[in-house]
N, C-alpha and C. Protein backbone atom coordinates (compact mmCIF):
# COMPACT_ATOMS: atom_id res chain seq x y z
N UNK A 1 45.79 69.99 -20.93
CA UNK A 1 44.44 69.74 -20.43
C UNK A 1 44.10 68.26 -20.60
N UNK A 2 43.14 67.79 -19.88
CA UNK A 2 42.64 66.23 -19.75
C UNK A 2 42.07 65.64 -20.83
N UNK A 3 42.30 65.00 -21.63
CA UNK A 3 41.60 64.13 -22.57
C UNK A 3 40.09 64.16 -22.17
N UNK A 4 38.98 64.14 -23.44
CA UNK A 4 38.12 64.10 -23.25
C UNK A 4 36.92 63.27 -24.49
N UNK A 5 35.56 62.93 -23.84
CA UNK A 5 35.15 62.39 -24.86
C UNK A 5 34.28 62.90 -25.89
N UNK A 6 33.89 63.90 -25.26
CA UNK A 6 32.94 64.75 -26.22
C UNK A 6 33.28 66.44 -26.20
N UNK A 7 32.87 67.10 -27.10
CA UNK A 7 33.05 68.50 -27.06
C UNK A 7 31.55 69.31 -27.28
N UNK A 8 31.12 70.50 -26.51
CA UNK A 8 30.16 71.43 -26.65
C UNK A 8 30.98 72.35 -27.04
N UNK A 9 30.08 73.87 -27.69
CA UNK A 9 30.96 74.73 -27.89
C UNK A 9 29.27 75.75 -27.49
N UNK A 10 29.19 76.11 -26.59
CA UNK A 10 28.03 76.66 -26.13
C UNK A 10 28.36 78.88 -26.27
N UNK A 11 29.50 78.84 -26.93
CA UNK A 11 29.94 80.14 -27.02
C UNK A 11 29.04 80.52 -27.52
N UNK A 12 28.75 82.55 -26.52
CA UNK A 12 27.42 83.31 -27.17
C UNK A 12 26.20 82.81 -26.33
N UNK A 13 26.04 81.66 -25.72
CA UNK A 13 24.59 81.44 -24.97
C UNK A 13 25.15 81.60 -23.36
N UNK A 14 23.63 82.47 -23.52
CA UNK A 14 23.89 82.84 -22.13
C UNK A 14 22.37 81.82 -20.97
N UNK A 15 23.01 81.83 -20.09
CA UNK A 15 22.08 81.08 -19.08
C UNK A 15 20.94 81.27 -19.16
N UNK A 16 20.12 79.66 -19.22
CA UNK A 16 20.88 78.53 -18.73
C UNK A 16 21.15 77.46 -19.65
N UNK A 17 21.35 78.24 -21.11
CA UNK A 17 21.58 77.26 -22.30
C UNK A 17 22.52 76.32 -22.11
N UNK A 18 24.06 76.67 -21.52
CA UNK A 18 24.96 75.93 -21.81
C UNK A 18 25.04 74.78 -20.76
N UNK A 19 24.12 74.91 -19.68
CA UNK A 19 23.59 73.98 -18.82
C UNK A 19 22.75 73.43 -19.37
N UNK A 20 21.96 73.25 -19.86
CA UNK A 20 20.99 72.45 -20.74
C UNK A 20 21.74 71.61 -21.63
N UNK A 21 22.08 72.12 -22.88
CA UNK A 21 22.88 71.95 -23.31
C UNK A 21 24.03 70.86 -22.92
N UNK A 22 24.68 70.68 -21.98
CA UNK A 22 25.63 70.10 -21.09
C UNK A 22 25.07 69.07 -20.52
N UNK A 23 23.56 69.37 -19.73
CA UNK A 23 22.69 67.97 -19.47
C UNK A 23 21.86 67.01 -20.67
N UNK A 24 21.87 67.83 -22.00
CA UNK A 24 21.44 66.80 -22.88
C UNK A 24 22.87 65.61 -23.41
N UNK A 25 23.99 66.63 -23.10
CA UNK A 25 24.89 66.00 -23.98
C UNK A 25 25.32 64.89 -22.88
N UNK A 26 25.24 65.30 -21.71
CA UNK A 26 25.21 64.03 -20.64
C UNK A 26 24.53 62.88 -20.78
N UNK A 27 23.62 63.16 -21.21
CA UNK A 27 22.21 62.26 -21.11
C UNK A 27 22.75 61.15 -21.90
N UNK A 28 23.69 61.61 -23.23
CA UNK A 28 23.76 60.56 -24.53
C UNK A 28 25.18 59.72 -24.29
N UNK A 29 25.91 60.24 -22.85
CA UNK A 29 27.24 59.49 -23.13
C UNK A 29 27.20 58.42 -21.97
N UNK A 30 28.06 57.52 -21.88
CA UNK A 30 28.26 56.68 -20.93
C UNK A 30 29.09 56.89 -19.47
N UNK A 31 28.81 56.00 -18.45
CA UNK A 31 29.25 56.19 -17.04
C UNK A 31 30.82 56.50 -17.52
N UNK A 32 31.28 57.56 -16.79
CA UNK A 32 32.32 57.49 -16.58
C UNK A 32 33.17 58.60 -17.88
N UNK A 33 32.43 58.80 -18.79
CA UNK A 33 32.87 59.40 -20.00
C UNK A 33 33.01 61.20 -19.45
N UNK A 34 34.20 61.88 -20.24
CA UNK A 34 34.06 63.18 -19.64
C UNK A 34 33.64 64.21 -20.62
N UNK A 35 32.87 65.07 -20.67
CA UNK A 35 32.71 66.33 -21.26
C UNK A 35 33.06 67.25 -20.95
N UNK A 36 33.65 68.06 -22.39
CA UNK A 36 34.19 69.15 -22.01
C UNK A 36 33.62 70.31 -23.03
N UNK A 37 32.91 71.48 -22.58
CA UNK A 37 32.04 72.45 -22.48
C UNK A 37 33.08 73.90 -22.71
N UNK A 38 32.54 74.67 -23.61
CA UNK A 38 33.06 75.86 -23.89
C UNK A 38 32.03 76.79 -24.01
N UNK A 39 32.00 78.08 -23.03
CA UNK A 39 31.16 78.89 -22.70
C UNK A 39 32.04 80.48 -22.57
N UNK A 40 30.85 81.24 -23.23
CA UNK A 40 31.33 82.51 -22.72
C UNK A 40 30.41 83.67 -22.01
N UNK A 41 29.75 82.37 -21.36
CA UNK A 41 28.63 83.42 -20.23
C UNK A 41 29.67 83.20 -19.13
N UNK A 42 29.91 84.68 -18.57
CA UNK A 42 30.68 84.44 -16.96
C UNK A 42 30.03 83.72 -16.06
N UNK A 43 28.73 83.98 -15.92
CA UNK A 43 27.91 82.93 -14.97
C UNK A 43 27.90 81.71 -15.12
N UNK A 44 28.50 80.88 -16.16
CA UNK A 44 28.55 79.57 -16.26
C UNK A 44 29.61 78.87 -15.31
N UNK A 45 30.86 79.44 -14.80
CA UNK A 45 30.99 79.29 -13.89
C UNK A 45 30.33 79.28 -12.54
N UNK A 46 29.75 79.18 -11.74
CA UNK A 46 28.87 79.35 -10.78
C UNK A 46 27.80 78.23 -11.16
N UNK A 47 27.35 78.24 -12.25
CA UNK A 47 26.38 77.81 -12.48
C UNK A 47 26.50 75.69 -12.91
N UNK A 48 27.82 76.10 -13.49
CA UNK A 48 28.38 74.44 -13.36
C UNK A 48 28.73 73.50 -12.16
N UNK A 49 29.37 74.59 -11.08
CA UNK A 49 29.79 74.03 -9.82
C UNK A 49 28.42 73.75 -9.59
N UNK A 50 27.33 74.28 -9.82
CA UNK A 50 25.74 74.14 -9.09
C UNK A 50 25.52 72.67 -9.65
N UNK A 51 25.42 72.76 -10.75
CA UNK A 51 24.97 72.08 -11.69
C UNK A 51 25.86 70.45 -11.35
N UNK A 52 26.94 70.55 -11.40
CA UNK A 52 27.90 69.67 -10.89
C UNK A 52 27.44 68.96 -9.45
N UNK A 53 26.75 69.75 -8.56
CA UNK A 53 26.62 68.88 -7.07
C UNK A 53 25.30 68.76 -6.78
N UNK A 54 24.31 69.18 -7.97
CA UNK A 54 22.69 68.91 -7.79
C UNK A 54 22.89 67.51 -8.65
N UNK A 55 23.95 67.39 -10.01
CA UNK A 55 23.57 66.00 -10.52
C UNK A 55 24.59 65.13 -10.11
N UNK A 56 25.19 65.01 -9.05
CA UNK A 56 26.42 64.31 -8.98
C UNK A 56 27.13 63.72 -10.15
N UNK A 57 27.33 64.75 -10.81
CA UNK A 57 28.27 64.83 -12.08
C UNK A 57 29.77 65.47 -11.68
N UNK A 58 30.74 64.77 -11.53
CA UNK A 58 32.17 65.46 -11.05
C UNK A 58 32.53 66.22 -12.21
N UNK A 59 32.73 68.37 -11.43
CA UNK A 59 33.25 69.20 -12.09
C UNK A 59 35.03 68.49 -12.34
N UNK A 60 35.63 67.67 -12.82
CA UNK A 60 36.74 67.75 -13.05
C UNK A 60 38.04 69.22 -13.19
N UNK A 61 37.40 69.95 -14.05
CA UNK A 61 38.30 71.53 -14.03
C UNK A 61 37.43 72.39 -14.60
N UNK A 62 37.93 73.49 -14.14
CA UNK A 62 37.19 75.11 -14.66
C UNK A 62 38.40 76.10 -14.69
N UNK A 63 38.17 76.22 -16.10
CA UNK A 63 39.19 77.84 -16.22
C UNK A 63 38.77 78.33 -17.56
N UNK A 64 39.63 79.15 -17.76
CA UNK A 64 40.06 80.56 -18.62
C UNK A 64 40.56 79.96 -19.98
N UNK A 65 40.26 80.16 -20.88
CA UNK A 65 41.00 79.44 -22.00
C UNK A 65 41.05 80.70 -23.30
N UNK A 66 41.54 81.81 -23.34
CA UNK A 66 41.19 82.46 -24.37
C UNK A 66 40.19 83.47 -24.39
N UNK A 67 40.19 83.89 -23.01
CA UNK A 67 38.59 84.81 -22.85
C UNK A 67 37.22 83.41 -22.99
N UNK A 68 37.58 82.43 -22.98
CA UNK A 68 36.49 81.21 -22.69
C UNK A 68 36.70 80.62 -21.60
N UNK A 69 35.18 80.44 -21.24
CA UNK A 69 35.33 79.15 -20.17
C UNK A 69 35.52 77.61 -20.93
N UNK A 70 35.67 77.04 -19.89
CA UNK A 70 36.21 75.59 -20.34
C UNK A 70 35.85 74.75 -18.72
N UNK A 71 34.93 73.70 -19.31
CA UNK A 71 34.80 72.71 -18.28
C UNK A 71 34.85 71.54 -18.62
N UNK A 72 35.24 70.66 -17.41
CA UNK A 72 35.54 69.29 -17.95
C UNK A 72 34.40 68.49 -16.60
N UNK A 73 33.40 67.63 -17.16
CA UNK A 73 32.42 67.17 -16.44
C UNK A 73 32.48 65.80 -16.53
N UNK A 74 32.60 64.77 -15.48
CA UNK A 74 32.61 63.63 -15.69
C UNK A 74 31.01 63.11 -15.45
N UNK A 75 30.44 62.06 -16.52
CA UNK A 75 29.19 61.29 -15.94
C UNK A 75 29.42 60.68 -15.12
N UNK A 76 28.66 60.70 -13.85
CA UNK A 76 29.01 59.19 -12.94
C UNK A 76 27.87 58.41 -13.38
């Protein structure tokens, strides 16, 4: 998996915590820096791709990691 600069671990919250969550931790890093997000609401999928093209924040990857989601979000 891609190197990254920060880690969430949003496991157990269900929507739209780990989106929140994901936009505060955005808020604190710099252009270009990537986050990577661990969720185990199924809807967080769906809800990142959203989330991803309302803030023009590039979804980098989405998958399966262990019965977890796992996303990797770049700040632009």
């Amino acid at each position: 998996m891609a190197t990254f600069d920060r880690e969430i671990d949003a496991s157990g919250l269900n929507c739209p915590l780990p989106i929140l969550r994901a936009r505060r931790a955005l808020g604190d890093m710099e252009h270009g820096q990537i986050l990577k997000i661990i969720s185990t609401d199924q809807g967080s999928v769906k809800d990142f791709e959203a989330f991803s093209k309302q803030t023009n924040n590039p979804l980098l990857s989405s998958g399966e990691e262990g019965g977890k989601f796992v996303f990797l979000v770049k700040k632009s």
